[in-house]
Protein backbone atom coordinates (compact mmCIF):
# COMPACT_ATOMS: atom_id res chain seq x y z
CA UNK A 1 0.00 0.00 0.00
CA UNK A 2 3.14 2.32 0.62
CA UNK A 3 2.81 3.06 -3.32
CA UNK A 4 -0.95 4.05 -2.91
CA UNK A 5 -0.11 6.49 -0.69
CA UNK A 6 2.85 7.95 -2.02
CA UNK A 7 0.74 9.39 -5.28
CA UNK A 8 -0.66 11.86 -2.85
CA UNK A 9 -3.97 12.52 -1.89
CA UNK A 10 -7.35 13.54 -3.74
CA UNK A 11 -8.66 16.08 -1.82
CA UNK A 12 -12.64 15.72 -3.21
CA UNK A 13 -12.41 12.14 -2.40
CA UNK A 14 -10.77 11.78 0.68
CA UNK A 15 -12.78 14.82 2.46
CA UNK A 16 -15.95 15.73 -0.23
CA UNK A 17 -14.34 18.73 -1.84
CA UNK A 18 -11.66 19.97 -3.50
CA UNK A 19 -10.88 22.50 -0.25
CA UNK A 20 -12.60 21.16 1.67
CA UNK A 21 -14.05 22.76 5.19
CA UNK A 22 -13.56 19.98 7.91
CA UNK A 23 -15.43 20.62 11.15
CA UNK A 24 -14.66 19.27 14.13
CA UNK A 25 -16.41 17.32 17.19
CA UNK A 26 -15.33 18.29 20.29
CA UNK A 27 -15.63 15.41 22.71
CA UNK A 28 -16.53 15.88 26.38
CA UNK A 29 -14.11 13.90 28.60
CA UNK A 30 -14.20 10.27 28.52
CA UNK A 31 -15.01 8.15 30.77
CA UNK A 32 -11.75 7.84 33.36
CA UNK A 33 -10.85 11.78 32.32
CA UNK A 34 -10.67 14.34 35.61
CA UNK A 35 -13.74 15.97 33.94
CA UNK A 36 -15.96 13.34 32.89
CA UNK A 37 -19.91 13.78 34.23
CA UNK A 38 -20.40 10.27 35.40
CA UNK A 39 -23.87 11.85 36.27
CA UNK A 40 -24.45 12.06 32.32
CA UNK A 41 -22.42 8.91 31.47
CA UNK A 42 -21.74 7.36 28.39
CA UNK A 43 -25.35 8.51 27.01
CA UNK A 44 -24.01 12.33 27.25
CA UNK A 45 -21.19 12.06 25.35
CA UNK A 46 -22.14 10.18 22.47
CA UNK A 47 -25.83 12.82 22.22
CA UNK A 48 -23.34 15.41 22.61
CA UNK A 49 -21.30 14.28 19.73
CA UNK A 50 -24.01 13.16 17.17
CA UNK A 51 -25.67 16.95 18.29
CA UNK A 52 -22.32 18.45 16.74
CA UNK A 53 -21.76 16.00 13.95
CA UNK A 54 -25.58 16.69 13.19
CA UNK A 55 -25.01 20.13 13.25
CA UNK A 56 -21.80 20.48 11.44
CA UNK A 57 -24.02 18.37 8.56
CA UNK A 58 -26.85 20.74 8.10
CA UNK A 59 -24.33 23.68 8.13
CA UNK A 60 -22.59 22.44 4.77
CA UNK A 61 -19.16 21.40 5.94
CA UNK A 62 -17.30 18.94 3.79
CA UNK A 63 -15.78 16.59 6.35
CA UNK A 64 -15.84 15.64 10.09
CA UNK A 65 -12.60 15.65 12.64
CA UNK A 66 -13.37 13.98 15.74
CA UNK A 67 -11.09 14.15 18.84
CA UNK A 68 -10.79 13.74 22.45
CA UNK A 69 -11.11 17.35 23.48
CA UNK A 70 -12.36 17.11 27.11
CA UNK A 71 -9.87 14.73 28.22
CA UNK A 72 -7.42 17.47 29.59
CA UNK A 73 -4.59 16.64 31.06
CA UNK A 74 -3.69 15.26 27.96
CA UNK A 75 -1.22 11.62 27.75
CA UNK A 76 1.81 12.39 25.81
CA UNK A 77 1.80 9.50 24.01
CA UNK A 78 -0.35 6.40 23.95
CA UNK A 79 -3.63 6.61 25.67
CA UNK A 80 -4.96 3.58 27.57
CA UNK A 81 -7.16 0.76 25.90
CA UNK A 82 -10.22 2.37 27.24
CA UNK A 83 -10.13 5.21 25.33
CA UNK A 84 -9.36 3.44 22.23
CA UNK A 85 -12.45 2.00 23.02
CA UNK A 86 -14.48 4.92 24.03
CA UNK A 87 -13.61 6.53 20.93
CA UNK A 88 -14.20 3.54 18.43
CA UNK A 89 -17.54 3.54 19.52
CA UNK A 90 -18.28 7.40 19.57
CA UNK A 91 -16.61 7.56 16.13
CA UNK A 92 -18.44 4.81 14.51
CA UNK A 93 -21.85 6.24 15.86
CA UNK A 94 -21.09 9.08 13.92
CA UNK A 95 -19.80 7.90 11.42
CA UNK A 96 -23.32 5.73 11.06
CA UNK A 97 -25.00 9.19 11.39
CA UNK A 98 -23.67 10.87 8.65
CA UNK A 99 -22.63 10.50 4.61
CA UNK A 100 -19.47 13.21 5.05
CA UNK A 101 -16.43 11.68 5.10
CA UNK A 102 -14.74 11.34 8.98
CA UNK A 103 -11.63 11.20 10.56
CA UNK A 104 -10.23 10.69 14.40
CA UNK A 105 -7.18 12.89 16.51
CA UNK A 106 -6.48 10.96 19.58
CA UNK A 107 -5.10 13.41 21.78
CA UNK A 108 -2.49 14.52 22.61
CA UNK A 109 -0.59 12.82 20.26
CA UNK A 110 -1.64 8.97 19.82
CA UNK A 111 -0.95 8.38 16.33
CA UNK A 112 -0.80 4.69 16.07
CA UNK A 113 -4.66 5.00 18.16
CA UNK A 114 -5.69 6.71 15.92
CA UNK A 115 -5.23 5.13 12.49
CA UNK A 116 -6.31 1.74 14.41
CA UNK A 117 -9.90 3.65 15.39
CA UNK A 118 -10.06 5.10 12.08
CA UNK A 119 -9.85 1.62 10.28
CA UNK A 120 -11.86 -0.17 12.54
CA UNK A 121 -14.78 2.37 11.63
CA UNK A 122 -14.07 3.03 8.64
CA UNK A 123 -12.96 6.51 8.75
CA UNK A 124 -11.08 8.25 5.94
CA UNK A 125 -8.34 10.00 7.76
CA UNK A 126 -6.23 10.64 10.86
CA UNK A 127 -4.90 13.96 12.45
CA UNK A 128 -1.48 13.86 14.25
CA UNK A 129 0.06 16.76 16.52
CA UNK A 130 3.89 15.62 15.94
CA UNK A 131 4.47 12.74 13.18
CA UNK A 132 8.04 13.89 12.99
CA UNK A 133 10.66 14.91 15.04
CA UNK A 134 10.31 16.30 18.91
CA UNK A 135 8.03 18.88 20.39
CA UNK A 136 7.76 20.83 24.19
CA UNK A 137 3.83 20.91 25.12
CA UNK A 138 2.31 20.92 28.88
CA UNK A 139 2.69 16.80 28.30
CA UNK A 140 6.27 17.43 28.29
CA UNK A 141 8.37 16.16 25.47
CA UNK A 142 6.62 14.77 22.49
CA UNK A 143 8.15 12.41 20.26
CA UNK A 144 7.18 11.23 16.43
CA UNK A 145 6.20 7.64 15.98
CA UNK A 146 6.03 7.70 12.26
CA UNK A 147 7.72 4.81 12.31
CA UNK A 148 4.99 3.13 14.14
CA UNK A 149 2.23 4.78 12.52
CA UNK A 150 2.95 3.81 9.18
CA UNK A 151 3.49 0.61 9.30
CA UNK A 152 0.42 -0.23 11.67
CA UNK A 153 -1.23 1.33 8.72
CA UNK A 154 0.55 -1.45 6.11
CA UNK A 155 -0.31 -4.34 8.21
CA UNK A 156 -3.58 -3.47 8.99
CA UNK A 157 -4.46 -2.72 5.26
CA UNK A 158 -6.06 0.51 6.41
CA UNK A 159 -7.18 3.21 3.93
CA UNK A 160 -6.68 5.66 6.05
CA UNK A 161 -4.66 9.20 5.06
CA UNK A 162 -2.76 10.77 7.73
CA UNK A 163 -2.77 14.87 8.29
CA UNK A 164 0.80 15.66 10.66
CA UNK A 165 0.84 18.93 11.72
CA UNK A 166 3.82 21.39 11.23
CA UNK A 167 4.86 23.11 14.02
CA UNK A 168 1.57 21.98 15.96
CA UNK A 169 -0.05 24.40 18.58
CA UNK A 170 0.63 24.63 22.22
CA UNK A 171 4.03 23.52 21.55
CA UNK A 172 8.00 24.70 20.69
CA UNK A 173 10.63 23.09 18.59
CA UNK A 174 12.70 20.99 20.64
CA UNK A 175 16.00 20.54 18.73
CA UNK A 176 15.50 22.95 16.10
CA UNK A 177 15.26 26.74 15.36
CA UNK A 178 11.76 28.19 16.14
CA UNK A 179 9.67 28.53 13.16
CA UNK A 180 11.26 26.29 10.98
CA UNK A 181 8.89 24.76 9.80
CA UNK A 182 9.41 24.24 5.68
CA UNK A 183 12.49 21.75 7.22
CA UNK A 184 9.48 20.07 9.47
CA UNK A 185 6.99 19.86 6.68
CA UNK A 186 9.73 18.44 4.22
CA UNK A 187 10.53 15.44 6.67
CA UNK A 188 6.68 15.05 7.75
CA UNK A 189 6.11 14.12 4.27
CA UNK A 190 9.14 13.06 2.52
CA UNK A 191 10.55 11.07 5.60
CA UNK A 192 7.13 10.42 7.67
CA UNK A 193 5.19 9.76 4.70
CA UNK A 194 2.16 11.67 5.67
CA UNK A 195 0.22 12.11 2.80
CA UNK A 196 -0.98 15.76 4.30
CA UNK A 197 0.11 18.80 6.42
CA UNK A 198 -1.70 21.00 8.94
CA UNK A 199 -0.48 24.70 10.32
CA UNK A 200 -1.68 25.93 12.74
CA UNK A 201 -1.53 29.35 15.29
CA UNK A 202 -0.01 29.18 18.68
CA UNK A 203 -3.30 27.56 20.47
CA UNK A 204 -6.71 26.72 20.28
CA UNK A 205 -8.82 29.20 18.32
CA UNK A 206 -5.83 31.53 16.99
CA UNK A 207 -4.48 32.10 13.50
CA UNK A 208 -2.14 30.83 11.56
CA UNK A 209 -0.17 33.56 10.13
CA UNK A 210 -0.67 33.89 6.36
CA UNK A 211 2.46 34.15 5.89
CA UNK A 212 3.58 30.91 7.51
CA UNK A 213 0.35 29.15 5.24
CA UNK A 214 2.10 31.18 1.76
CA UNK A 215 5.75 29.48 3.53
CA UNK A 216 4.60 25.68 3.57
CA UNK A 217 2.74 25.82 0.22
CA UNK A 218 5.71 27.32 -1.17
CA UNK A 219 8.01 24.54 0.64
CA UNK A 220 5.59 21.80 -0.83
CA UNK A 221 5.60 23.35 -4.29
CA UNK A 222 9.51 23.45 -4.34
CA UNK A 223 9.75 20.00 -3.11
CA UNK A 224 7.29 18.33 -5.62
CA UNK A 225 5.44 17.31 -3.03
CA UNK A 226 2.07 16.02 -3.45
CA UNK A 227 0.82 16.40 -0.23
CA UNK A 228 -2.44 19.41 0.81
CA UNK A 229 -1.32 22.11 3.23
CA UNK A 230 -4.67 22.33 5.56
CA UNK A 231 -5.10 25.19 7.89
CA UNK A 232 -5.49 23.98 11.19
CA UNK A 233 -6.67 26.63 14.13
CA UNK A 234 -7.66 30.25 14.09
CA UNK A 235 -9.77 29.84 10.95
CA UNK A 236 -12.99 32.23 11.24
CA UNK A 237 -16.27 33.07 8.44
CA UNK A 238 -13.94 36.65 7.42
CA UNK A 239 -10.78 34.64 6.71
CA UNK A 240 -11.56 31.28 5.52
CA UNK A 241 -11.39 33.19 1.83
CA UNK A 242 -8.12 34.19 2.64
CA UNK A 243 -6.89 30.75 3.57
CA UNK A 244 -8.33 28.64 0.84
CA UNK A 245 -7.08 31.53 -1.21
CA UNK A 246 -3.45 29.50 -0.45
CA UNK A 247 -3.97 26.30 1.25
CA UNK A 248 -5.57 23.31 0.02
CA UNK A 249 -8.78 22.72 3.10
CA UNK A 250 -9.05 24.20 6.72
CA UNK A 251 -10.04 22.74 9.79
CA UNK A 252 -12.48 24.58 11.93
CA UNK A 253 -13.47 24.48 15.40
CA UNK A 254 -13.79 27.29 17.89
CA UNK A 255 -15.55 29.60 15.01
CA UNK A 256 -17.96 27.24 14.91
CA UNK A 257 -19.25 27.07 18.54
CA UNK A 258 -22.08 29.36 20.22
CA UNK A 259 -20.49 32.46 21.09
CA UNK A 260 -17.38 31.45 19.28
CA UNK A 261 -16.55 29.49 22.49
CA UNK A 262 -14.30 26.05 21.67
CA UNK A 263 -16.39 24.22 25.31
CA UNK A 264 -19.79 25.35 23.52
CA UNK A 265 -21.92 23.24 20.92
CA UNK A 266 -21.79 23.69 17.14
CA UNK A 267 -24.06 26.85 15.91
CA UNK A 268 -25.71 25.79 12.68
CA UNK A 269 -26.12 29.26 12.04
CA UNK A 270 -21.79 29.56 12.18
CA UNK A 271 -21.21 26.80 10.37
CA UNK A 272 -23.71 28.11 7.17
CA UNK A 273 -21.92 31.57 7.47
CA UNK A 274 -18.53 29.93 7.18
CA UNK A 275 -19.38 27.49 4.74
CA UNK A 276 -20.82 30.14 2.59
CA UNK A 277 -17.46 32.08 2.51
CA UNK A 278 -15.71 29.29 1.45
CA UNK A 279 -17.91 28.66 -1.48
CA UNK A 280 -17.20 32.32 -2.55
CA UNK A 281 -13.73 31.57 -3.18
CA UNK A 282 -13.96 28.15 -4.31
């Protein structure tokens, strides 16, 4: 399959449009998180989740990101079986619910979890924080398991792409200069073998700077790379024209919420505005 994956990735058929607008689902903590409601239990979480996915759906948006939001503090690495579980379940339910094309982050940076959830559901693609290299977050040091990733996704025989951020949010370089990220994108792809990139701002909700978007599309282009350049946080209804204006898709969260609040459910009425901007420019 390493061939397959190497010819790069078709945007419309891996995510339902050519730039596509990718919304996310916000999970509340999972069971065995500090902040799960046992009160609410299971049932909660997976009405909260097909609410948003619902949502998201009637608001236009091309594809579906699902991750384990609530489940601050993060694990650095691999999360325990029973949120592999939790989230198979809560993925495939939505991915039962809806006919847009779905993929899984396990946070904070289980890659290997995450392409096995997203092939057991049947789920089109997978979201990791740092594929390559080494990274400084609140979890302390994160490290790249491309070289488990990848070849979980061989064995299992999983059609499942993989989106590795570059220079990923609520993190620094360890190891390397700050901000160099065409060098991080180049070995993401060319030496990780992701077959996509995300850039993103400094955290949750802020903006990627256009000029670091115009940087890693220009990186990829010099390379030969065939490999989108999504735009990961900060993404909002007055900029997504400027950022499909460069990169190849966005993924949207916090300007999708009530009140433009990341902890608050999906606002149809957001999601139409956003989605309606896009479709100006594309």
């Amino acid at each position: 399959m390493t061939s397959e994956y190497s010819d790069g990735i078709d945007t419309e058929a891996v995510f339902g449009a050519e730039r596509p607008v990718v919304g996310m689902v916000h999970l509340p903590a999972l069971p065995g998180a500090p902040r799960y409601d046992a009160d609410g239990g299971r049932a909660a979480i997976r009405a909260a989740a097909l609410r948003d996915a619902e949502r998201l759906d009637a608001g236009g948006v091309d594809a579906l990101l699902i991750e384990n939001f609530g489940d601050a503090p993060f694990y650095p690495d691999s999360v325990p079986r029973h949120v592999v579980a939790e989230l198979t379940a809560l993925v495939g339910a939505v991915k039962d619910a809806t006919d847009r094309p779905v993929g899984v982050n396990v946070l904070r940076n289980d890659g290997p979890s995450a392409v096995a959830v997203a092939a057991a559901t049947g789920a089109a693609f997978a979201r990791i924080n740092v594929h390559v290299g080494a990274r400084v977050a609140d979890q302390g040091v994160l490290e790249g398991r491309a070289h488990e990733t990848m070849r979980l996704r061989d064995r299992l025989d999983a059609d499942v792409r993989v989106l590795a951020d570059v220079d990923v949010k609520h993190s620094t370089p360890l190891g390397r200069a700050d901000g160099d990220a065409p060098a991080m994108l180049g070995d993401a792809v060319e030496r990780g073998l992701a077959d996509g990139v995300v850039v993103s701002g400094a955290g949750t909700g802020q903006a990627a700077g256009h000029e670091t978007v115009r940087s890693a599309v220009a990186t990829r282009d010099d390379r030969g790379l065939d490999a989108p350049v999504f735009v990961g946080s900060g993404v909002t209804a007055d900029t997504v024209g400027d950022a499909l204006s460069v990169a190849d898709g966005v993924i949207v969260g916090t300007a999708l919420k009530a009140g433009g609040d990341a902890a608050n459910p999906v606002s149809v009425a957001r999601v139409e505005r956003l989605v309606d901007a896009a479709d100006a420019v594309r």
